[in-house]
PDB file of N, CA and C in Angstrom:
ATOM      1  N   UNK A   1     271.558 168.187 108.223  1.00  0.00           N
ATOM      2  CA  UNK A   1     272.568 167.475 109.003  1.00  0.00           C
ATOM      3  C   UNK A   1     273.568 166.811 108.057  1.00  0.00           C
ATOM      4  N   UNK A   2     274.601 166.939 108.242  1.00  0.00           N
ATOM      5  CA  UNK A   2     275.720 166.530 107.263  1.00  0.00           C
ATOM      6  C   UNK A   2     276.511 165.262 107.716  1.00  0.00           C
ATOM      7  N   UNK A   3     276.276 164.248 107.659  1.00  0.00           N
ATOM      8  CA  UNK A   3     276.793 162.906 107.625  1.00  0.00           C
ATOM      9  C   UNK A   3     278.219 162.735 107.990  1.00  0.00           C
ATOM     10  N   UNK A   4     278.482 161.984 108.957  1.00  0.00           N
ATOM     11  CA  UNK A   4     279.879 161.578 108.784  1.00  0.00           C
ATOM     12  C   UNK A   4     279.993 159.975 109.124  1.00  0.00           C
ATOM     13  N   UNK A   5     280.981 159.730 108.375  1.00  0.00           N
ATOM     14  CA  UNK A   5     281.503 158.143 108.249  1.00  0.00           C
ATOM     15  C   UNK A   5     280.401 157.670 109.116  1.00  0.00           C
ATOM     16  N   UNK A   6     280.773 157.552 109.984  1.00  0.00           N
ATOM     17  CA  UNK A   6     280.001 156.795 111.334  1.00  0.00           C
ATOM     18  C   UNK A   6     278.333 156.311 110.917  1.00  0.00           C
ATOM     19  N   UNK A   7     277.587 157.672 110.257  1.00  0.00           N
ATOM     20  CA  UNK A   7     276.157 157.174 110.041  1.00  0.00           C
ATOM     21  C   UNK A   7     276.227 157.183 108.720  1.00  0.00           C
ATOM     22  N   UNK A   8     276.976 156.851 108.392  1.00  0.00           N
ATOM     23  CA  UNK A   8     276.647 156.366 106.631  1.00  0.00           C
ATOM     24  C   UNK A   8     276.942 154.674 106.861  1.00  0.00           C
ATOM     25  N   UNK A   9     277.875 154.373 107.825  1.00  0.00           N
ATOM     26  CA  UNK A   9     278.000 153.026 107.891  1.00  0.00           C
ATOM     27  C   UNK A   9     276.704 152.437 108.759  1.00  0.00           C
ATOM     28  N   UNK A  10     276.296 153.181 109.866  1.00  0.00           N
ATOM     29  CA  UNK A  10     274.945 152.775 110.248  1.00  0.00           C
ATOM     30  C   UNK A  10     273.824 152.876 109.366  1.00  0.00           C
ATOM     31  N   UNK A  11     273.610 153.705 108.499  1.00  0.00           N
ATOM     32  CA  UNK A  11     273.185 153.419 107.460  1.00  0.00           C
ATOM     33  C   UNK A  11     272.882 151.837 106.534  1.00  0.00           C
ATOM     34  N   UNK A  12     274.321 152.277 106.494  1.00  0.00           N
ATOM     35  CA  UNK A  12     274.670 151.247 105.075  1.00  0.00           C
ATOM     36  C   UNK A  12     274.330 149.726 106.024  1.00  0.00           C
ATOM     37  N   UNK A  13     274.244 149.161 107.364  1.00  0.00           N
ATOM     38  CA  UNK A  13     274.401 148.221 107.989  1.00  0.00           C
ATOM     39  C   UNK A  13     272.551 148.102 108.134  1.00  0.00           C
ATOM     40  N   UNK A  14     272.491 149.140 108.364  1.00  0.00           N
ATOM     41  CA  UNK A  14     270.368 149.057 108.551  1.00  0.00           C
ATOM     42  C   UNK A  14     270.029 148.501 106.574  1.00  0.00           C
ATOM     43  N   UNK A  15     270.743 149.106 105.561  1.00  0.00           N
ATOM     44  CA  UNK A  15     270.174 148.589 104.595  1.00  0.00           C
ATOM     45  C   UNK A  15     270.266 147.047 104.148  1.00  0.00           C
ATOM     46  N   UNK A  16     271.218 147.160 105.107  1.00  0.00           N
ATOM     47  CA  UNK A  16     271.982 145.573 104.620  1.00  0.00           C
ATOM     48  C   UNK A  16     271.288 144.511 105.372  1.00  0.00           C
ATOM     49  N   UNK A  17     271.043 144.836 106.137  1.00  0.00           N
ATOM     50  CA  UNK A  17     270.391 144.091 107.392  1.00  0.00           C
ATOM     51  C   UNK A  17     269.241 143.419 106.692  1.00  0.00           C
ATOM     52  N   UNK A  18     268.293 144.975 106.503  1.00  0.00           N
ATOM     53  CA  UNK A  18     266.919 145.005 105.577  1.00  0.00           C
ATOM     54  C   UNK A  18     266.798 143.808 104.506  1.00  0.00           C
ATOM     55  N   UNK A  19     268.014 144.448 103.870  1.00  0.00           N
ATOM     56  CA  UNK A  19     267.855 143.004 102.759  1.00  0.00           C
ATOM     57  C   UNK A  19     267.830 142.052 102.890  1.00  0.00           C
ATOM     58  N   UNK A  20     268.578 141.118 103.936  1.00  0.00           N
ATOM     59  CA  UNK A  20     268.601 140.184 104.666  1.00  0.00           C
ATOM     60  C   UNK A  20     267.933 139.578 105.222  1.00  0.00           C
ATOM     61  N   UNK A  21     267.163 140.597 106.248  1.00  0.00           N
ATOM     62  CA  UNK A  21     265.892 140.561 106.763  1.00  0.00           C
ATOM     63  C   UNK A  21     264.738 140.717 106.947  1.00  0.00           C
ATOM     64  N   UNK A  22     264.633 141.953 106.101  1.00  0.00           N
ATOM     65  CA  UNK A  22     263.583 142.514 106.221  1.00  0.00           C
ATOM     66  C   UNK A  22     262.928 143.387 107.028  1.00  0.00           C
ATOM     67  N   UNK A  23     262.847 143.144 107.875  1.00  0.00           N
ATOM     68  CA  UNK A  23     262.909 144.029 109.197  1.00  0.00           C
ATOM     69  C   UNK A  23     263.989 143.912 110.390  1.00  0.00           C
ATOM     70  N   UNK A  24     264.075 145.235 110.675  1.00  0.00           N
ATOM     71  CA  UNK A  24     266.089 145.565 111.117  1.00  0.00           C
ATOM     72  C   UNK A  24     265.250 146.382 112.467  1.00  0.00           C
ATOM     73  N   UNK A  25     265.590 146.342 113.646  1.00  0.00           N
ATOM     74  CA  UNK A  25     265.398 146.715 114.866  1.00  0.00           C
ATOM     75  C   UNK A  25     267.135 147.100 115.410  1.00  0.00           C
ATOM     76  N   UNK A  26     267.322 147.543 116.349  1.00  0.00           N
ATOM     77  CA  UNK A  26     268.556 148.480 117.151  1.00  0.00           C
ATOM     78  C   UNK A  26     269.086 147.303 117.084  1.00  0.00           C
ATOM     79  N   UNK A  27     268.561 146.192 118.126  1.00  0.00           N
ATOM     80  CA  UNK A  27     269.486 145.373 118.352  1.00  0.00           C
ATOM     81  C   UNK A  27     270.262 144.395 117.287  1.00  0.00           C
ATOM     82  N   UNK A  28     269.359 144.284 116.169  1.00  0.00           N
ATOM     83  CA  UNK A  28     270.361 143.740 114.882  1.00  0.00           C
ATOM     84  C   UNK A  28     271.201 144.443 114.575  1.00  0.00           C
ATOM     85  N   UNK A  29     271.160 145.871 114.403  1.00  0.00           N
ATOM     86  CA  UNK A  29     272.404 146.881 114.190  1.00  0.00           C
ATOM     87  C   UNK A  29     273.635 146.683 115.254  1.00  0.00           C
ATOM     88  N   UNK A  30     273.214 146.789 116.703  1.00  0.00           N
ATOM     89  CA  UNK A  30     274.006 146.117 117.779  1.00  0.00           C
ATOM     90  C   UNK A  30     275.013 145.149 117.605  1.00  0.00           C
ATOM     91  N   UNK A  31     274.155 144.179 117.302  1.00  0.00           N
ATOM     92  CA  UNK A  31     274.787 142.570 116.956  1.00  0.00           C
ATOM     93  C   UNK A  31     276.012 142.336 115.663  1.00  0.00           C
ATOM     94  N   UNK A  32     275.403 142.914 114.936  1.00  0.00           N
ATOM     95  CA  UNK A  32     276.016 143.298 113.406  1.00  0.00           C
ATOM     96  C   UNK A  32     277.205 144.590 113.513  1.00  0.00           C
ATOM     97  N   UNK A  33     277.235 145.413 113.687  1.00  0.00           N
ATOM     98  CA  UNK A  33     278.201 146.124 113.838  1.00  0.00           C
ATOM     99  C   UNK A  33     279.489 146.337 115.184  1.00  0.00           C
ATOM    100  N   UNK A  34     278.577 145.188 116.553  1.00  0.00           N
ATOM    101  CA  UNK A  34     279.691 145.000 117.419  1.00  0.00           C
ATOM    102  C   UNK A  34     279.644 146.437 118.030  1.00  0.00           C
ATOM    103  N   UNK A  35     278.190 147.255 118.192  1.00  0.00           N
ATOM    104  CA  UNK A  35     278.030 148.133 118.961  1.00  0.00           C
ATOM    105  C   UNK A  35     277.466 148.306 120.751  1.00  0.00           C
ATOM    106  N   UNK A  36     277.623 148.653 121.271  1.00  0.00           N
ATOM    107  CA  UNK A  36     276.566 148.703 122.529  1.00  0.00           C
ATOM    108  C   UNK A  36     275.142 149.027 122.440  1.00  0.00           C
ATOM    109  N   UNK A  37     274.338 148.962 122.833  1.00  0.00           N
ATOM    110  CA  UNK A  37     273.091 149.454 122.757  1.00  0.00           C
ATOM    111  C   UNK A  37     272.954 150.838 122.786  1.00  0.00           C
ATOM    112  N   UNK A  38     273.414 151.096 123.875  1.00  0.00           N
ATOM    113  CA  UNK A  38     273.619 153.141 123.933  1.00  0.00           C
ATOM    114  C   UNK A  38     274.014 153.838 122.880  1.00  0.00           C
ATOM    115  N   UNK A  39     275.062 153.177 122.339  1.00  0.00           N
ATOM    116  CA  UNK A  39     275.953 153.419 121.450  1.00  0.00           C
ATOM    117  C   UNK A  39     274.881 153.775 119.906  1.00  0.00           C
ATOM    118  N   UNK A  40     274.030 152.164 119.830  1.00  0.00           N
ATOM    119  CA  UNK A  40     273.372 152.435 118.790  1.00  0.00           C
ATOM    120  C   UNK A  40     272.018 153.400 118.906  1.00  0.00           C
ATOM    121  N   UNK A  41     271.540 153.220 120.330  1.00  0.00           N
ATOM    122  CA  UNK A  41     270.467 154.208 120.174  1.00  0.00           C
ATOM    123  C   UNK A  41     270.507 155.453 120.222  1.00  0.00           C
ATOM    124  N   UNK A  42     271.809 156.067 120.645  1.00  0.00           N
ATOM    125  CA  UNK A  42     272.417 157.275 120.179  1.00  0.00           C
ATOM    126  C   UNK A  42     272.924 157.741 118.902  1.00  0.00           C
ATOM    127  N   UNK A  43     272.613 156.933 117.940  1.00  0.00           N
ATOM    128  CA  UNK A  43     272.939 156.909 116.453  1.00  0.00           C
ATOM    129  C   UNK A  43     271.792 156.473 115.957  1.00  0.00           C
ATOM    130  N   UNK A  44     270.721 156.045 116.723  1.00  0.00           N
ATOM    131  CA  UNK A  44     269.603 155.870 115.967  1.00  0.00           C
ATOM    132  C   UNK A  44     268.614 157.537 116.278  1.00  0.00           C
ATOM    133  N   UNK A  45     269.213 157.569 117.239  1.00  0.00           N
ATOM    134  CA  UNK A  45     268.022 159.154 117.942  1.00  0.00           C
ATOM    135  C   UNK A  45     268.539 160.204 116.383  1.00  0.00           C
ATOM    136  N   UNK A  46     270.386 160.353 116.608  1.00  0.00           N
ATOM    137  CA  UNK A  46     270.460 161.397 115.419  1.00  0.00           C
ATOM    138  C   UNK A  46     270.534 161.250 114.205  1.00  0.00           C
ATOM    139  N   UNK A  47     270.244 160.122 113.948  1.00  0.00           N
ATOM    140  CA  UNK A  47     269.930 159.653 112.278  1.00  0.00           C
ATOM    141  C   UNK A  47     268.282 159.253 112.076  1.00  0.00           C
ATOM    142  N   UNK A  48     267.735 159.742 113.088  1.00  0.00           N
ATOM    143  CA  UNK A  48     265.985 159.767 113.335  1.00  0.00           C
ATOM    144  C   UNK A  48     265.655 161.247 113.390  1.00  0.00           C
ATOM    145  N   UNK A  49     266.229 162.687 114.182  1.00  0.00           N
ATOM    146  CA  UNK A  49     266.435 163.695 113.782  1.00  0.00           C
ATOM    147  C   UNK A  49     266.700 164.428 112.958  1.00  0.00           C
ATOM    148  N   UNK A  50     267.690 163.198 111.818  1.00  0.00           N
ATOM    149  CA  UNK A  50     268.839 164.245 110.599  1.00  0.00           C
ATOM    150  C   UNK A  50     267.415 164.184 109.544  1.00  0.00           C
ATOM    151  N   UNK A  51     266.207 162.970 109.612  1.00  0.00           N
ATOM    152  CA  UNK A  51     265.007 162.614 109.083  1.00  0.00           C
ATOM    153  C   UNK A  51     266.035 161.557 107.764  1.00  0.00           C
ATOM    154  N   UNK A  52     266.809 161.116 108.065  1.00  0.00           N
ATOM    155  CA  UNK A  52     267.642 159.590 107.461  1.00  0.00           C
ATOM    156  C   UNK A  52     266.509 158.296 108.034  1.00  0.00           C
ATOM    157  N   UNK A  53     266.336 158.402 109.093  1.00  0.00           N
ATOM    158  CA  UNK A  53     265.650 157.070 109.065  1.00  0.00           C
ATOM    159  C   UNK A  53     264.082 157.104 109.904  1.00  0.00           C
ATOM    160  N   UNK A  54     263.005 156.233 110.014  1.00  0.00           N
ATOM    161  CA  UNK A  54     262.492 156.132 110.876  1.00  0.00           C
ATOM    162  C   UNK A  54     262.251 155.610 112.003  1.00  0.00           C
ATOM    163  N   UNK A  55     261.476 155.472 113.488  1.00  0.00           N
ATOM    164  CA  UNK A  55     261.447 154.080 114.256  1.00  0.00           C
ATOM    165  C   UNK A  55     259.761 153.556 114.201  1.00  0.00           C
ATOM    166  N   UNK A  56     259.595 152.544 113.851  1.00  0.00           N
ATOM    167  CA  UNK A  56     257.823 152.256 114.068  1.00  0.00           C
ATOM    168  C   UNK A  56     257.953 152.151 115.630  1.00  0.00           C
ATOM    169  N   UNK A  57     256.616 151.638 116.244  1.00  0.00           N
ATOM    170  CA  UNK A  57     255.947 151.449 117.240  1.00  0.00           C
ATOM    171  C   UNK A  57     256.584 149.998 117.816  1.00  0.00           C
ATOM    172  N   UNK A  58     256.617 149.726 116.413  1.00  0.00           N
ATOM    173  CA  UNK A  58     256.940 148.005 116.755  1.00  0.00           C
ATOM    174  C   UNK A  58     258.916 147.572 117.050  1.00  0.00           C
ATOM    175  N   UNK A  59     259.506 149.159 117.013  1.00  0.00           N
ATOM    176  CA  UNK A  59     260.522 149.022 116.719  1.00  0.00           C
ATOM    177  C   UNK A  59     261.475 149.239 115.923  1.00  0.00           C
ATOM    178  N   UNK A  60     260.973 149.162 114.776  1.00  0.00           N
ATOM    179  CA  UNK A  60     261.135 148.560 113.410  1.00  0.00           C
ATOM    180  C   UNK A  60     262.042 150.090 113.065  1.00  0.00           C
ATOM    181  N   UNK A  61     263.486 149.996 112.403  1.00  0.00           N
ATOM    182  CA  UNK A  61     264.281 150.868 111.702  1.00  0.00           C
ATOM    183  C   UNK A  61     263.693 150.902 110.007  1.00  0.00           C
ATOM    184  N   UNK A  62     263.492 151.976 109.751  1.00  0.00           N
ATOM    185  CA  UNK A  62     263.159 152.208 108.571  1.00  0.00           C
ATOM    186  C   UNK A  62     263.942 153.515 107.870  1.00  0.00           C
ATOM    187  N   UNK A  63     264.492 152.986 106.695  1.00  0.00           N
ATOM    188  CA  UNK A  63     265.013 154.807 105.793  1.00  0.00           C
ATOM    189  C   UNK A  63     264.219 155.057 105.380  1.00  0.00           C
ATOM    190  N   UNK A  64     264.541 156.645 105.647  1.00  0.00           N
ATOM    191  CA  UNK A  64     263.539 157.577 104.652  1.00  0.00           C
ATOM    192  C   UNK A  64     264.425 157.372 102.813  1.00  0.00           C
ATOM    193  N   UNK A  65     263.663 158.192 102.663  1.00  0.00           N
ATOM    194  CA  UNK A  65     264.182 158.379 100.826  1.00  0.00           C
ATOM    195  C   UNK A  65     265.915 158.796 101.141  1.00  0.00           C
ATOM    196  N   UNK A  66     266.030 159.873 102.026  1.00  0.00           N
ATOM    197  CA  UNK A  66     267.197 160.720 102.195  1.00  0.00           C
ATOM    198  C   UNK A  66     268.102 159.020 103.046  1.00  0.00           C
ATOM    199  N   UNK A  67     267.578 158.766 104.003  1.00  0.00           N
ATOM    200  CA  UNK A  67     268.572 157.531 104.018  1.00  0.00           C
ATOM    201  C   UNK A  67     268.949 156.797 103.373  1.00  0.00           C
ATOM    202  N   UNK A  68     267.978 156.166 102.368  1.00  0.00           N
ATOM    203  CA  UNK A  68     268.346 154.995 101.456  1.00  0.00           C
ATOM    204  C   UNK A  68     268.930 155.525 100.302  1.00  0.00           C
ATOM    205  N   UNK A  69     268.894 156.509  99.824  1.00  0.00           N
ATOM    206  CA  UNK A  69     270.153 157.374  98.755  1.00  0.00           C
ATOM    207  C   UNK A  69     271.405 157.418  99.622  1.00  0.00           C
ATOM    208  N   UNK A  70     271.965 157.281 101.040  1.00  0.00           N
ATOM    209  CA  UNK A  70     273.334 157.659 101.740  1.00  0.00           C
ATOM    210  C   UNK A  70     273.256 156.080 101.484  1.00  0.00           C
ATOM    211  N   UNK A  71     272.136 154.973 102.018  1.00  0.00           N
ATOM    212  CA  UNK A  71     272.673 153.963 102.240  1.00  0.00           C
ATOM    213  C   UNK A  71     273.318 153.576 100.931  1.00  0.00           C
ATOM    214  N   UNK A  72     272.218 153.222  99.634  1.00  0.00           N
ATOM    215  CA  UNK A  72     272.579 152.835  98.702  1.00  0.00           C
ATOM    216  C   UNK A  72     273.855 153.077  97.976  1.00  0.00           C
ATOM    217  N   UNK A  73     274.038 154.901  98.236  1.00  0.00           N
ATOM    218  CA  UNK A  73     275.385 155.006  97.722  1.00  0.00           C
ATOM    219  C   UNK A  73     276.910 154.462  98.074  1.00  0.00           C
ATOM    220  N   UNK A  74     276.538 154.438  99.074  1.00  0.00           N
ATOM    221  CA  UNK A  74     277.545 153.791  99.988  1.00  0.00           C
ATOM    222  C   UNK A  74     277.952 152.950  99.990  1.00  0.00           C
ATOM    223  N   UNK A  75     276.534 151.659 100.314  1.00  0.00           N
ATOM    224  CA  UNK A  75     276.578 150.122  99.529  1.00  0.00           C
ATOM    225  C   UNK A  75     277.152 149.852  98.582  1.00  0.00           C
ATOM    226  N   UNK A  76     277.038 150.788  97.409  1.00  0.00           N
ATOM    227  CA  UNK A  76     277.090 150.728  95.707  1.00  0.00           C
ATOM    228  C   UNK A  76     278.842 150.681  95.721  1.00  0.00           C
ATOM    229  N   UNK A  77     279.529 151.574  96.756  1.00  0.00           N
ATOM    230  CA  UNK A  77     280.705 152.042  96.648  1.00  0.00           C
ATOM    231  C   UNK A  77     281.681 151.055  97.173  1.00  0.00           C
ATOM    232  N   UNK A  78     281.154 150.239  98.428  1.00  0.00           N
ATOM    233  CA  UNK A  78     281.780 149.222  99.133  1.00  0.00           C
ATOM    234  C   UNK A  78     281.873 148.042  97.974  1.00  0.00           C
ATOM    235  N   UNK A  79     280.663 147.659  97.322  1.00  0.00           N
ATOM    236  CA  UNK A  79     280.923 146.968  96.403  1.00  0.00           C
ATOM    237  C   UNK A  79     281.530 146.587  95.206  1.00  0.00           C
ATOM    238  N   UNK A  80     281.398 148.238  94.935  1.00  0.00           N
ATOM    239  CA  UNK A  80     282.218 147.955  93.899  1.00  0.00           C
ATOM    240  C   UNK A  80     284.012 148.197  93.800  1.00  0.00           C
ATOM    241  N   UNK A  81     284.094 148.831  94.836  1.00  0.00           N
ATOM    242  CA  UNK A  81     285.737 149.069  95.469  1.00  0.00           C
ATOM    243  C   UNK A  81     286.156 147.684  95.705  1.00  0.00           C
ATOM    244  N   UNK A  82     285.384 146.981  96.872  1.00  0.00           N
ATOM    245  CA  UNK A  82     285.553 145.541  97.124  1.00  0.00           C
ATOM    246  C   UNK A  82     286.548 144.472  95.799  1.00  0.00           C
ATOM    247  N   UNK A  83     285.059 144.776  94.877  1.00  0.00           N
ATOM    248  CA  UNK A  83     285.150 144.000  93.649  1.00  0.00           C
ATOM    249  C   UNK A  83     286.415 144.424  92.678  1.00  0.00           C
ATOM    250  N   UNK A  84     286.832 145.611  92.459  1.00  0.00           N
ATOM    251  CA  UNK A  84     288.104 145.595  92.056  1.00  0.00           C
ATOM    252  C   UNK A  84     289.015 145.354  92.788  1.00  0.00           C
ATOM    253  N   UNK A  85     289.282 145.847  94.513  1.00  0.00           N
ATOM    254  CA  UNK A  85     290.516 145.329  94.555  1.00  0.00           C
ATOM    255  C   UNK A  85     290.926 143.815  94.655  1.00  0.00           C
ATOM    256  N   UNK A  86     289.502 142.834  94.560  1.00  0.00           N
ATOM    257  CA  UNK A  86     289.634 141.575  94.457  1.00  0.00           C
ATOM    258  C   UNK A  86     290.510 141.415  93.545  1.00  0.00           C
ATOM    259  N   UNK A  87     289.648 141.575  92.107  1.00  0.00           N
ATOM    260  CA  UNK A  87     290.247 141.366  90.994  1.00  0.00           C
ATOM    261  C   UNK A  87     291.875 142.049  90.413  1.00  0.00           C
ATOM    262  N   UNK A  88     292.495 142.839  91.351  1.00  0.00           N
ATOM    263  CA  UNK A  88     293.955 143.275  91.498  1.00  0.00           C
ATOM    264  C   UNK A  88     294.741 142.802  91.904  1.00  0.00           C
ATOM    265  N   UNK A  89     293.935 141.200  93.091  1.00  0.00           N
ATOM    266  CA  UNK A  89     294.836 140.275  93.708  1.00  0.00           C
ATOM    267  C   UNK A  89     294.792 140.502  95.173  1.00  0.00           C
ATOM    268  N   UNK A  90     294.117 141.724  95.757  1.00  0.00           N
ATOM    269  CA  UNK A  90     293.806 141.325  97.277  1.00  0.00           C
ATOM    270  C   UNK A  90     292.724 140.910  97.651  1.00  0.00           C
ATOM    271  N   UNK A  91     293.797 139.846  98.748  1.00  0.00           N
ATOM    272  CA  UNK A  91     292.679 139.183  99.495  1.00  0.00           C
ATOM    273  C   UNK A  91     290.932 139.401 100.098  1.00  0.00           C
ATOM    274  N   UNK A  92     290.197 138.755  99.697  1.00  0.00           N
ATOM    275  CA  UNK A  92     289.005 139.273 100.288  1.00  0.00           C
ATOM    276  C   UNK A  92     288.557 139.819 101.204  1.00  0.00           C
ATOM    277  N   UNK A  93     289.628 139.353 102.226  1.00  0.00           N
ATOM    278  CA  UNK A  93     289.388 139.988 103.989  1.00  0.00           C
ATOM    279  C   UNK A  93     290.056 141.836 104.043  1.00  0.00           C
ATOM    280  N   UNK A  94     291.177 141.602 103.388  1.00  0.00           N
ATOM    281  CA  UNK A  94     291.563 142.885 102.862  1.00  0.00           C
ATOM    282  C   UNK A  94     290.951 144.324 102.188  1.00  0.00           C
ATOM    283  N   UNK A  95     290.477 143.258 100.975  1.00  0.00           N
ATOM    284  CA  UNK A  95     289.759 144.454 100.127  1.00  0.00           C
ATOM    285  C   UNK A  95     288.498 144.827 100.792  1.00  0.00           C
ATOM    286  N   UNK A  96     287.941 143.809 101.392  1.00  0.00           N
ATOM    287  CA  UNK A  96     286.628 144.576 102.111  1.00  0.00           C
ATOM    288  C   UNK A  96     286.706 145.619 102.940  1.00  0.00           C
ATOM    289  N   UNK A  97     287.881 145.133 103.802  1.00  0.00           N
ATOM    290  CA  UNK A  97     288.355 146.148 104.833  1.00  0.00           C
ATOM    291  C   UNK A  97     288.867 147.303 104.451  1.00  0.00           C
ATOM    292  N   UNK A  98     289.767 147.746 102.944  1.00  0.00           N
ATOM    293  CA  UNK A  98     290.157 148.736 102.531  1.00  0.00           C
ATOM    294  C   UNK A  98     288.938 149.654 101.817  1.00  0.00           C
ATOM    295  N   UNK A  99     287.938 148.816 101.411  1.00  0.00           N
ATOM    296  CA  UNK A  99     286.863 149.276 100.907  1.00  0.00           C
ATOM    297  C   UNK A  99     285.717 150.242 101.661  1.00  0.00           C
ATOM    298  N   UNK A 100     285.645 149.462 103.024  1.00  0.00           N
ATOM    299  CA  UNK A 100     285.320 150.105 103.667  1.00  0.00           C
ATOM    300  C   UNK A 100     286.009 151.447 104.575  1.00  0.00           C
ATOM    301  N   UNK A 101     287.020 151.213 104.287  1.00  0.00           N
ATOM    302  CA  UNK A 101     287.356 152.892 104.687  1.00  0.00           C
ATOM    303  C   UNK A 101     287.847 153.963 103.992  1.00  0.00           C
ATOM    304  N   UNK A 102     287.901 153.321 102.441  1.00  0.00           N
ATOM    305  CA  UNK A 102     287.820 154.404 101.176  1.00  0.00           C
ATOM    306  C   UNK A 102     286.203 155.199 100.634  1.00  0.00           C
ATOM    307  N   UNK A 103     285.312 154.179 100.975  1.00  0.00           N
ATOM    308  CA  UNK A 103     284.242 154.377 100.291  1.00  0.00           C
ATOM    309  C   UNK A 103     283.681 155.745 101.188  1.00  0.00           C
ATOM    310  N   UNK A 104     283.946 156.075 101.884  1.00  0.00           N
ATOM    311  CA  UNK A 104     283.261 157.330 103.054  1.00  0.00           C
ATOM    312  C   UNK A 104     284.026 158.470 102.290  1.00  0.00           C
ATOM    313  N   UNK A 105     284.831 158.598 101.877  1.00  0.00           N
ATOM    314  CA  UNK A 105     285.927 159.532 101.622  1.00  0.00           C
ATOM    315  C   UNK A 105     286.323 159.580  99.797  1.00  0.00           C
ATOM    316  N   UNK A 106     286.240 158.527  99.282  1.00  0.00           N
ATOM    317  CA  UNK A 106     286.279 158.871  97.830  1.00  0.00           C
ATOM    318  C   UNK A 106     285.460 159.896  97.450  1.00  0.00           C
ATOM    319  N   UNK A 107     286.103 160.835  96.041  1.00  0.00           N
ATOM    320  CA  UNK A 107     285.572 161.724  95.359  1.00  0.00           C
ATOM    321  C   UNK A 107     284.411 161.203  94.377  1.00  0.00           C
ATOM    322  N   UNK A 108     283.589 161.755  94.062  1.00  0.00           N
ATOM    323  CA  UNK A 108     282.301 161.424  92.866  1.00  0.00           C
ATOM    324  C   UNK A 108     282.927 160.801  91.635  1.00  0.00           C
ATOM    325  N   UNK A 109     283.630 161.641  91.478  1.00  0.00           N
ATOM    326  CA  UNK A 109     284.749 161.439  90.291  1.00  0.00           C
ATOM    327  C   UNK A 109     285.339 160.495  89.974  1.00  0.00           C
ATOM    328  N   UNK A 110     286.735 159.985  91.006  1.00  0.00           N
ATOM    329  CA  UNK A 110     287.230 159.148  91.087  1.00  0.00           C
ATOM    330  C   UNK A 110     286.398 157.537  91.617  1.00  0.00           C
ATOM    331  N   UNK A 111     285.485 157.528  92.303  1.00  0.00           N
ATOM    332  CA  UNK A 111     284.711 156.727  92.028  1.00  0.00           C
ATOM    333  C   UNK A 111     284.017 156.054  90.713  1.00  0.00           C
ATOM    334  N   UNK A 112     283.764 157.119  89.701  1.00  0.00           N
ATOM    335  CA  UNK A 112     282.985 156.918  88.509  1.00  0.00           C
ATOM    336  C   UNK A 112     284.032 156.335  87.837  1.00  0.00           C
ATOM    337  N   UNK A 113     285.254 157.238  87.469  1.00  0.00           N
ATOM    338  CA  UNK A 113     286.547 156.252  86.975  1.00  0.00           C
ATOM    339  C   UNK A 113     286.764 154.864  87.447  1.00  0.00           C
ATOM    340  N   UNK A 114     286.904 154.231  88.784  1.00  0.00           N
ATOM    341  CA  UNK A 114     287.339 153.083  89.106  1.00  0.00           C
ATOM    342  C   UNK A 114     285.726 151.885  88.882  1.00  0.00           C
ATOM    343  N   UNK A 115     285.022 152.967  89.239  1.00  0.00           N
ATOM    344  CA  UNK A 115     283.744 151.690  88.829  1.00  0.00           C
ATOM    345  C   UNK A 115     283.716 151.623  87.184  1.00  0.00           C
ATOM    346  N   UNK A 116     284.360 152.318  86.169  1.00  0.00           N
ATOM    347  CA  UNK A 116     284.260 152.129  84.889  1.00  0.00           C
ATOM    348  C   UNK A 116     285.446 151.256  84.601  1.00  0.00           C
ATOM    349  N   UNK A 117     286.448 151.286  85.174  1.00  0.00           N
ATOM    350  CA  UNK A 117     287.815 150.394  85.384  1.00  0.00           C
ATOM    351  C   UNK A 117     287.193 149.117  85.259  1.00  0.00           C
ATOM    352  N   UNK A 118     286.295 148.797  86.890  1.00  0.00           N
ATOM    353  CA  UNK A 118     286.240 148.007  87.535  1.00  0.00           C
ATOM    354  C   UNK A 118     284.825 147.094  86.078  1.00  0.00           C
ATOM    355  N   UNK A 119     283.959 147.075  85.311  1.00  0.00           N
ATOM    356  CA  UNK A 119     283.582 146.547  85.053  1.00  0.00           C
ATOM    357  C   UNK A 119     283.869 146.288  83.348  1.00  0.00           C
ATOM    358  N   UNK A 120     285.521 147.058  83.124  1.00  0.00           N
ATOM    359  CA  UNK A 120     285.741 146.758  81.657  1.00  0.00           C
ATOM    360  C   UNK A 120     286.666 145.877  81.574  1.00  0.00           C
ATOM    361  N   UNK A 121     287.170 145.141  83.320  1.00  0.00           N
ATOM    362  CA  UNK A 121     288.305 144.254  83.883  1.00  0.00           C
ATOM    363  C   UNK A 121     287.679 142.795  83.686  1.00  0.00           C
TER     364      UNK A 121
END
């Protein structure tokens, strides 16, 4: 199953959560991303199919290996995009927001360049 934007950010929002919390259920994804319930359990069914994540008994959202490599990368990318365009002079509310809709779509490449930019700044 080949990923698009949409479940890499559900992704990236279940890892984030995790860290936070520890244990991440639908409705924290809900709450946190400003989704409907349908909405998320229809993104939890095919990111439970693609074998990206699991559901326990108790609820409980869990990544597999294959999720937490989309999440992490992803994470890794928001952050560090974030973090330079801070340091270029945009605003925080900005760069997060530009960050997040470069990081789905940047090349391997050009990523590796700006994160080598980004920590010789």
């Amino acid at each position: 199953m080949q990923l698009k934007e949409s479940g890499e950010m559900y992704l990236e929002t279940i890892y984030v959560l995790h860290q936070q919390k520890g244990f991440v259920r639908s409705i924290d994804v809900c709450e946190e991303m400003g989704y409907s319930k349908p909405s998320v359990s229809r993104a939890v069914g095919l990111l439970r199919d693609g074998g990206y994540l699991t559901v326990s008994k108790d609820g409980g959202l869990h990544l597999t290996e294959a999720g937490l490599e989309v999440a992490e990368r992803t994470y890794e990318r928001h952050t560090v995009l974030s973090e330079l365009f801070e340091k270029l002079g945009v605003s925080e509310e900005r760069a997060v927001a530009d960050a997040c809709k470069i990081e789905h779509v940047i090349s391997v490449e050009t990523f590796a360049a700006l994160k080598k930019l980004n920590q010789s700044m």
